[in-house]
Protein backbone atom coordinates (compact mmCIF):
# COMPACT_ATOMS: atom_id res chain seq x y z
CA UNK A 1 -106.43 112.48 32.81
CA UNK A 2 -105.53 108.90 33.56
CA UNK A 3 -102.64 106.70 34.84
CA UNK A 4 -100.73 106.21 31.73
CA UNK A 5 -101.46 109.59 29.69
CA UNK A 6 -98.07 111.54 28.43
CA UNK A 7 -99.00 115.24 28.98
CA UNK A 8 -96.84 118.38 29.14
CA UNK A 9 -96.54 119.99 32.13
CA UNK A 10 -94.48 123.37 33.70
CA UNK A 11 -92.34 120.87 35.50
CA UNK A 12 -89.83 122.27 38.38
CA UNK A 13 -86.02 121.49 38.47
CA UNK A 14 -84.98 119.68 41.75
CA UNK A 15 -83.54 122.68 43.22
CA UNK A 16 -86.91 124.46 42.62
CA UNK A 17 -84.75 127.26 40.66
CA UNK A 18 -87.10 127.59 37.98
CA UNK A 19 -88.93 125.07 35.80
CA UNK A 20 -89.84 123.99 32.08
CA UNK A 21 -92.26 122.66 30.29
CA UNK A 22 -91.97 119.23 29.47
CA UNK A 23 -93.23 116.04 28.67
CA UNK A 24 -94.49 113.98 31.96
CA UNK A 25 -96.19 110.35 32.37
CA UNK A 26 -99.06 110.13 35.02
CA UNK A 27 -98.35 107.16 36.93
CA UNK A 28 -100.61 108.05 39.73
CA UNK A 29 -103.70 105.26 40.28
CA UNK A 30 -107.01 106.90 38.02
CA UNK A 31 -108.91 105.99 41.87
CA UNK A 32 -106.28 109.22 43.37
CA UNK A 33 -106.47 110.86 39.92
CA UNK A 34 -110.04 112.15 40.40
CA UNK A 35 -108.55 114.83 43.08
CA UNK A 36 -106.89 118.03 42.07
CA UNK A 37 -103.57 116.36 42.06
CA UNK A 38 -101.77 113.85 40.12
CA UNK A 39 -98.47 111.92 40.26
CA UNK A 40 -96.17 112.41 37.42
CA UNK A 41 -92.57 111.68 36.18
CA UNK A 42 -90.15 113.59 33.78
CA UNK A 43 -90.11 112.85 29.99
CA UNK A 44 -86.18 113.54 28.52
CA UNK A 45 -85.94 113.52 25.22
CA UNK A 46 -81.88 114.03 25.31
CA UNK A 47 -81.20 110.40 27.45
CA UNK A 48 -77.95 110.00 28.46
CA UNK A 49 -76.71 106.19 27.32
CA UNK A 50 -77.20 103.29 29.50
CA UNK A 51 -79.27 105.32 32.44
CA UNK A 52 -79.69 102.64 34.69
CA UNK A 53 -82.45 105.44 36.17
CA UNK A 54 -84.63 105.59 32.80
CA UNK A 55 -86.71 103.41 30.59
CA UNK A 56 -86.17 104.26 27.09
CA UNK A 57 -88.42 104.73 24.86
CA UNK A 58 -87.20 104.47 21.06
CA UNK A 59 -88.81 105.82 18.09
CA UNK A 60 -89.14 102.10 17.04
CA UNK A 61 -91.38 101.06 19.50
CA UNK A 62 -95.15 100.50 18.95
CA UNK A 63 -95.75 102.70 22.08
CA UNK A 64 -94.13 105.83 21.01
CA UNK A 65 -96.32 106.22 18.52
CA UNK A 66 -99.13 106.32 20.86
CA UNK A 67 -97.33 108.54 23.39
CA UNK A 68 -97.74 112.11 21.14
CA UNK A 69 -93.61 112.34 21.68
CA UNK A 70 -91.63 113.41 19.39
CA UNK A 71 -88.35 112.25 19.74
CA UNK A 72 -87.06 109.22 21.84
CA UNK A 73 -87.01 109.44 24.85
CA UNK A 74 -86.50 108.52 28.59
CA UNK A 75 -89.21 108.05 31.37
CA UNK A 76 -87.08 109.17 34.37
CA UNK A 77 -88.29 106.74 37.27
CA UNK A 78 -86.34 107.96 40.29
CA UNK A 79 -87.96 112.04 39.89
CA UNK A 80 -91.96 111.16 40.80
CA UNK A 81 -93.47 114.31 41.51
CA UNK A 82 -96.77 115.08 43.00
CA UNK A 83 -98.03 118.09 40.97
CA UNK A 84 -101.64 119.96 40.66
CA UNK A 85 -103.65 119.07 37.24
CA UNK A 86 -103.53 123.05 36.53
CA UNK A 87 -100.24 122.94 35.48
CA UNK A 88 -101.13 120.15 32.56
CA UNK A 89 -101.63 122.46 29.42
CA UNK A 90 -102.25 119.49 27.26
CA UNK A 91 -101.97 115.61 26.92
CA UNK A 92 -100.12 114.33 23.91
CA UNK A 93 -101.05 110.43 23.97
CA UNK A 94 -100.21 107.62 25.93
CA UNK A 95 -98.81 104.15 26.57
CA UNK A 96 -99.61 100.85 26.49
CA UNK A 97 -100.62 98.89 29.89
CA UNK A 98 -97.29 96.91 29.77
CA UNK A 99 -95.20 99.45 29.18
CA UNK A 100 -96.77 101.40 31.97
CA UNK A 101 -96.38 97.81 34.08
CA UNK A 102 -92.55 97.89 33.49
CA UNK A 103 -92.20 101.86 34.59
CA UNK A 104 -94.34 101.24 38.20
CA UNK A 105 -92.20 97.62 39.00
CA UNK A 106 -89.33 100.66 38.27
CA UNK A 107 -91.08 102.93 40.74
CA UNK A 108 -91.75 100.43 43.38
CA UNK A 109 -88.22 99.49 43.93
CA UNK A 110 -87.66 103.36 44.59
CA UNK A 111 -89.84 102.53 48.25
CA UNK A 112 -88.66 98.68 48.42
């Protein structure tokens, strides 16, 4: 698994009350991603409008083709998780280097 792959994953709610599987992007560098671990963020597929906290992802664009989703959807930037590769069941597809680009600038600002 690489930085950029969309994969499912039994992702935990913030309060750690229980968790769901759900679409996640690695966005972890593939130089950490050869440990046990990874670092992932939340795929919605039910975006609220004008999130200032999510890049969207349409059905229109060229990359959601390549991402395995199924509906459009919202890469939710502010919720990185660090989470064991274990609890990937599957990867689905993944996006392009710019569109990956324009999530970690998103990312970055979180620590800026």
């Amino acid at each position: 698994m690489k930085c950029g792959d969309v994969c499912l994953a039994n992702y935990p709610f913030t309060d750690f009350s229980a968790a769901k599987v759900r679409p996640v992007l690695i966005v972890s560098a593939d130089r950490f991603n050869i440990g046990t671990d990874l670092v992932v963020l939340p795929i919605s597929s039910a975006p609220a409008a004008n999130d200032p906290y999510s890049i969207f992802l349409p059905t229109t664009s060229p990359d959601f083709r390549r991402s395995g989703l199924r509906y459009s959807s919202a890469i939710k930037w502010t919720k990185p998780l660090t989470i064991s590769k274990s609890v990937l069941p599957r990867r689905l597809g993944s996006l392009s280097t710019s569109f990956l680009q324009q999530v970690q600038a998103a990312v970055k600002d979180l620590f800026a």
